[in-house]
C-alpha atoms as a PDB file:
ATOM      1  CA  UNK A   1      27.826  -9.528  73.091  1.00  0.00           C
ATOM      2  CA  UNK A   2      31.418  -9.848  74.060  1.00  0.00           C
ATOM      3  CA  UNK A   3      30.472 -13.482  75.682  1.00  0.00           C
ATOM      4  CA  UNK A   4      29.137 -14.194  72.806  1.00  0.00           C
ATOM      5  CA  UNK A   5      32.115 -13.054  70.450  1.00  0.00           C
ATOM      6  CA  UNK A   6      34.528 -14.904  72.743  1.00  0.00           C
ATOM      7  CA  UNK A   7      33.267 -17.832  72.178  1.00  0.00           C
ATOM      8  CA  UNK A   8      32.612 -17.952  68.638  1.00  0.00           C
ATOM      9  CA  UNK A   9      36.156 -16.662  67.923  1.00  0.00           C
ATOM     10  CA  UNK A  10      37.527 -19.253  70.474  1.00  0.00           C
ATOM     11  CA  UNK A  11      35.985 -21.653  68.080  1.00  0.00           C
ATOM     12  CA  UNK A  12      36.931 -20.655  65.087  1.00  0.00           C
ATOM     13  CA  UNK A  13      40.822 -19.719  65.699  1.00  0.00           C
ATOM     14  CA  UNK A  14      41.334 -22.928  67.576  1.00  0.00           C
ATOM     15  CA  UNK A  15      41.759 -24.620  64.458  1.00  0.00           C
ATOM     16  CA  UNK A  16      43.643 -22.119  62.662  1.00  0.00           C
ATOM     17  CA  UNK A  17      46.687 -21.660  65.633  1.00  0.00           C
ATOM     18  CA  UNK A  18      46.543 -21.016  69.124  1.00  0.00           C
ATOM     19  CA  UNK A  19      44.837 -18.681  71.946  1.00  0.00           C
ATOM     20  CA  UNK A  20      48.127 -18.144  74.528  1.00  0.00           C
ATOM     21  CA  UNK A  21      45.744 -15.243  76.104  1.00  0.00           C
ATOM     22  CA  UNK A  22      42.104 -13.651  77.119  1.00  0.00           C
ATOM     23  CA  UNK A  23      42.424 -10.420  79.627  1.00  0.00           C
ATOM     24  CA  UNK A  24      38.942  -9.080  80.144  1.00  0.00           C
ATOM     25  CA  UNK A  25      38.998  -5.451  81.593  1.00  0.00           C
ATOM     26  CA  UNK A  26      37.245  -2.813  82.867  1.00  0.00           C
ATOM     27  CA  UNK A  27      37.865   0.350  83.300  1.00  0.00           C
ATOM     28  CA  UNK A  28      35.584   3.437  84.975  1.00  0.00           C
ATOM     29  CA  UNK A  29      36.503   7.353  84.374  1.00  0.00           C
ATOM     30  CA  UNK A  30      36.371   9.421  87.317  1.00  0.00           C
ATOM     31  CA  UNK A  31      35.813  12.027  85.637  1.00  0.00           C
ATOM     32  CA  UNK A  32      33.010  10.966  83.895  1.00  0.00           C
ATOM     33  CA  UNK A  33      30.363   8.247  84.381  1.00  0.00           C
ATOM     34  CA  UNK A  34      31.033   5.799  82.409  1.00  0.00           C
ATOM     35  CA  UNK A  35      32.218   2.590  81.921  1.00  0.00           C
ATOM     36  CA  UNK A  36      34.817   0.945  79.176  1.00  0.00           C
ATOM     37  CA  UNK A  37      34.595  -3.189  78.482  1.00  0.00           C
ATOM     38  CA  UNK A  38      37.194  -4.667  76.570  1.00  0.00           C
ATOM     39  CA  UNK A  39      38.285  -8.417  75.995  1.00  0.00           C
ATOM     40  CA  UNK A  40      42.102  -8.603  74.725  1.00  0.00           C
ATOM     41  CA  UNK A  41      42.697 -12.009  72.950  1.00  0.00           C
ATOM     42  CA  UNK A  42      46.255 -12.770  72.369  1.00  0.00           C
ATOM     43  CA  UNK A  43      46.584 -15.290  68.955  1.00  0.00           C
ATOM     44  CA  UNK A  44      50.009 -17.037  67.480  1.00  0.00           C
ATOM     45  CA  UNK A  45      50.193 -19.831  64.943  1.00  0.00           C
ATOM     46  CA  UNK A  46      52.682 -21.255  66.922  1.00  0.00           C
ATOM     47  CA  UNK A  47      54.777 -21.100  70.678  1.00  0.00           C
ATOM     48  CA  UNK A  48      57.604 -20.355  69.119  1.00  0.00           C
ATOM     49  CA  UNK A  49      59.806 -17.002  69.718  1.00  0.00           C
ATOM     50  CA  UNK A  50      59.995 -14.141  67.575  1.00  0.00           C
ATOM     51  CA  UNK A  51      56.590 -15.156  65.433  1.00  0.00           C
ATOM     52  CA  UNK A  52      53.991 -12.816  65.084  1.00  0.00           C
ATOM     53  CA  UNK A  53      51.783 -12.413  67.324  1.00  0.00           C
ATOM     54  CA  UNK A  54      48.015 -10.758  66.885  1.00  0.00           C
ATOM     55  CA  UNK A  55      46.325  -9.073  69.908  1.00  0.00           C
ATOM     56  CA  UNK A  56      42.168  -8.698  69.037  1.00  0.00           C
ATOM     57  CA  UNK A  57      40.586  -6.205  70.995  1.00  0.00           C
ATOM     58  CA  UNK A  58      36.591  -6.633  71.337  1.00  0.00           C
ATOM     59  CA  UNK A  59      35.497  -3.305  72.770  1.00  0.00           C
ATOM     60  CA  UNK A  60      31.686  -3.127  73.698  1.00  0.00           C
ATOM     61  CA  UNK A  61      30.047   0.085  71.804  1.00  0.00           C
ATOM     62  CA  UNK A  62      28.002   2.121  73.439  1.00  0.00           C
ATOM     63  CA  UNK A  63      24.837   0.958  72.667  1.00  0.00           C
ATOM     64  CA  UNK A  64      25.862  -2.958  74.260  1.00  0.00           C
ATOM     65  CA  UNK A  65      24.228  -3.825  70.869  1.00  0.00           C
ATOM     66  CA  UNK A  66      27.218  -3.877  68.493  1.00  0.00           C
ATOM     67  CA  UNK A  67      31.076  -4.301  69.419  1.00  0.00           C
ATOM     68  CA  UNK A  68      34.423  -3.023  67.896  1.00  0.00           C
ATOM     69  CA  UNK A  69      36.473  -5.702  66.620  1.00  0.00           C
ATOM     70  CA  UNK A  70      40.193  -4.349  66.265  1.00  0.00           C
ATOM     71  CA  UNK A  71      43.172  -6.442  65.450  1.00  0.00           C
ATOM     72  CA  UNK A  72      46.825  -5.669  65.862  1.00  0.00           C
ATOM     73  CA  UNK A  73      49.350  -8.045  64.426  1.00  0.00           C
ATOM     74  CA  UNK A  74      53.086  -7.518  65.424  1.00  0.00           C
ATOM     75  CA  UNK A  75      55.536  -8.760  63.408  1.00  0.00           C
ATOM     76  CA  UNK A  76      59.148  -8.729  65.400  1.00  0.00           C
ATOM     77  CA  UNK A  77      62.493  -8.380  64.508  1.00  0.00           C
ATOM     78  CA  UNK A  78      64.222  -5.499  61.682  1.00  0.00           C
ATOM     79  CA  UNK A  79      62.859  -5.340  58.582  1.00  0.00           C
ATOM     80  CA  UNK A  80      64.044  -3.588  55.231  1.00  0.00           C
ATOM     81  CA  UNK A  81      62.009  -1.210  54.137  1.00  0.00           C
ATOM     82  CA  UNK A  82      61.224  -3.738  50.785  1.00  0.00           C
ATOM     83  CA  UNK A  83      60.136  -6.445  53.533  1.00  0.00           C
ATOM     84  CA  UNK A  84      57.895  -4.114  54.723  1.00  0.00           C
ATOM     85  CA  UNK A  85      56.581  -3.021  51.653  1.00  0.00           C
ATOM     86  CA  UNK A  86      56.101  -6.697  50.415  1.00  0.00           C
ATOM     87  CA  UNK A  87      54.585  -7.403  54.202  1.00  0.00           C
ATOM     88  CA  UNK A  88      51.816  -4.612  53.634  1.00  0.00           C
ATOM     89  CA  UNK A  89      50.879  -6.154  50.065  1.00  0.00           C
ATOM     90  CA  UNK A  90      50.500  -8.985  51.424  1.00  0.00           C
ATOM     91  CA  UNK A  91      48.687  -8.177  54.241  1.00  0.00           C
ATOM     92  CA  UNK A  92      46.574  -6.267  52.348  1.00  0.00           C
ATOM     93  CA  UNK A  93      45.903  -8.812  49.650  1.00  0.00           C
ATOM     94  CA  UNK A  94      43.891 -10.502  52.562  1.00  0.00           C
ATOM     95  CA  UNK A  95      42.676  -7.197  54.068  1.00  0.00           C
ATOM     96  CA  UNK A  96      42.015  -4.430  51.993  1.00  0.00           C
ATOM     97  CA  UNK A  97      42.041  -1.722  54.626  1.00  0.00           C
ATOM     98  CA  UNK A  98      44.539  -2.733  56.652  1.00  0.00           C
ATOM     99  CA  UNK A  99      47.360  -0.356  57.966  1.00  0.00           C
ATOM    100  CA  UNK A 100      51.083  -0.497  58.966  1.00  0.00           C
ATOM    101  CA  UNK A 101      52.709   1.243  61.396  1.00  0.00           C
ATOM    102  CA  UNK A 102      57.001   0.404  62.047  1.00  0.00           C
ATOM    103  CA  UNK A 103      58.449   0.947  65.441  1.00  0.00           C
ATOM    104  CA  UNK A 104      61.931   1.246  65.918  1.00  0.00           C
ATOM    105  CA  UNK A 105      63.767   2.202  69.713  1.00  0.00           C
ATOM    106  CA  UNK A 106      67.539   3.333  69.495  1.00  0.00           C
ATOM    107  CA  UNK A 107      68.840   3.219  73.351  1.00  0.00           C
ATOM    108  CA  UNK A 108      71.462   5.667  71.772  1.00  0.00           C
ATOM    109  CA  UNK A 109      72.386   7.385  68.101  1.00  0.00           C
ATOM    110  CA  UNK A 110      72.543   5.070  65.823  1.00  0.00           C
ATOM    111  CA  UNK A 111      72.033   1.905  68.141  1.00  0.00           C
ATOM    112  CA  UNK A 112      69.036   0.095  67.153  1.00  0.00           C
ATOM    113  CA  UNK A 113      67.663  -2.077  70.385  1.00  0.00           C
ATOM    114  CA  UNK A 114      63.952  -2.833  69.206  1.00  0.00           C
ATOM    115  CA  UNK A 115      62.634  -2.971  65.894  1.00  0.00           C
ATOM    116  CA  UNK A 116      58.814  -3.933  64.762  1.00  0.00           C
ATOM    117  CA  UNK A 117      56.487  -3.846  62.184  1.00  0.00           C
ATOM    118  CA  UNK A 118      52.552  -4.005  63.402  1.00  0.00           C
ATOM    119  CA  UNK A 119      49.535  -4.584  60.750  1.00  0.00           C
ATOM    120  CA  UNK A 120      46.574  -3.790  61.846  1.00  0.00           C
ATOM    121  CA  UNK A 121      42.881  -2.904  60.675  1.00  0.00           C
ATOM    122  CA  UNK A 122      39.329  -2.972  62.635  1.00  0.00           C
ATOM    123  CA  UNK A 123      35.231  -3.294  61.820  1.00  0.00           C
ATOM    124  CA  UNK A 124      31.734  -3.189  63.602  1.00  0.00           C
ATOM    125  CA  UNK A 125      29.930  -6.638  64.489  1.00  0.00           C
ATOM    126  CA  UNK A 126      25.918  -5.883  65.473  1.00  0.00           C
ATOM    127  CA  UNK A 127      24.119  -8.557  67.728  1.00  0.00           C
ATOM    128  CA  UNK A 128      22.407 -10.597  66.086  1.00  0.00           C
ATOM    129  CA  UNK A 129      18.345 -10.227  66.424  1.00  0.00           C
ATOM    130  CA  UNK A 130      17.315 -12.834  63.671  1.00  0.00           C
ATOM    131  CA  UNK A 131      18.733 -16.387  61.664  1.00  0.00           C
ATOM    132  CA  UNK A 132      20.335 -13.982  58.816  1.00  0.00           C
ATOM    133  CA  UNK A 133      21.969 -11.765  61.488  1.00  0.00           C
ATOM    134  CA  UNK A 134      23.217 -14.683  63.001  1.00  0.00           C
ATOM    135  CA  UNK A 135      24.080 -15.820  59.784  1.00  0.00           C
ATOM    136  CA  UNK A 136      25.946 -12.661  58.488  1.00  0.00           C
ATOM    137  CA  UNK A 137      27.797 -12.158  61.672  1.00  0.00           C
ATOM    138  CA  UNK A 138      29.337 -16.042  61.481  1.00  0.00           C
ATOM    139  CA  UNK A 139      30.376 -16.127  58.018  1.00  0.00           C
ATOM    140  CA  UNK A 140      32.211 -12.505  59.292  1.00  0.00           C
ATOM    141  CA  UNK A 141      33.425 -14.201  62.228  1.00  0.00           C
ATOM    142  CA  UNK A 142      34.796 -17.038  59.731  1.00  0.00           C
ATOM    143  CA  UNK A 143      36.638 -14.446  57.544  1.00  0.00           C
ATOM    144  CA  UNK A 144      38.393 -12.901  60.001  1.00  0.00           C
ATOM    145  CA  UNK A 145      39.849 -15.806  61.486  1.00  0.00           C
ATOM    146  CA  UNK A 146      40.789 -17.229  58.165  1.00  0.00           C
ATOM    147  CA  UNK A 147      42.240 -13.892  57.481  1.00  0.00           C
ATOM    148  CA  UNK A 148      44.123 -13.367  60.583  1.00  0.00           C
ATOM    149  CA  UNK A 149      44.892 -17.222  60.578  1.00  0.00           C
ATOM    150  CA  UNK A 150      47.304 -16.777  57.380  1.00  0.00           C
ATOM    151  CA  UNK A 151      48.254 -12.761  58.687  1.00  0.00           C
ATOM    152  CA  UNK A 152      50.030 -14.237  61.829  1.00  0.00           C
ATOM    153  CA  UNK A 153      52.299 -16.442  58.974  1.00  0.00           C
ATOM    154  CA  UNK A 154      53.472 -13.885  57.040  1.00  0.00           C
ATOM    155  CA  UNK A 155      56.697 -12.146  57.564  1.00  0.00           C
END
């Protein structure tokens, strides 16, 4: 499934910006038996600096059947709080559910060294079993890409 996801998305934000990054990784509890799969993709419109950037997280479920598709797009540099406001509507005029979260690091009272606002939101993707599955899941696929295609040019 996460093969499979990699290289439909691969396809369809190729023409929408660029891929700078694919990290797959795997991590085992000691605890516990069990195993965690996860492919980060790292997604700009452009190379330049200080554009957002979106980081899409495919995490295999549990049942290797379906996978958790979660996107986090950063958005660098200070914001007012009306740019983040207008940022969010925004946002969320492509993406209903989508959430924002603003960092901000201060090295010292009062002395701002990092400042960023992330939007970010997630959904399920089964593997598809039959044509309308296969179907459903691209014009999903499609979507998201155009969504996240105009999400990483905002701001």
């Amino acid at each position: 499934m996460l093969q499979l996801l990699v290289e439909k998305l691969n396809q369809l934000l190729s023409t929408r910006g660029m891929i700078t990054d694919v990290v797959l990784r795997s991590d085992r509890s000691l605890l516990e038996d069990e195993e965690m799969r996860e492919v980060m993709i790292t997604f700009a419109s452009s190379f330049e600096e200080e554009q957002p950037t979106a980081t899409i997280h495919l995490f295999l479920l549990e049942d290797e059947q379906s996978c958790e598709v979660e996107v986090e797009i950063q958005y660098p540099g200070k914001l007012q709080e009306k740019q983040v406001q207008d940022l969010w509507e925004q946002a969320r005029g492509r993406v209903a559910e989508c959430s924002v979260t603003e960092k901000r690091r201060y090295t010292e009272p009062g002395k701002l060294v990092e400042a960023s606002v992330q939007v970010d939101y997630h959904f399920v993707v089964q593997t598809p079993e039959r044509a309308e599955q296969e179907a459903a899941l691209n014009e999903t696929l499609e979507r998201f890409a155009a969504d996240l295609g105009e999400l990483v040019k905002l701001g």
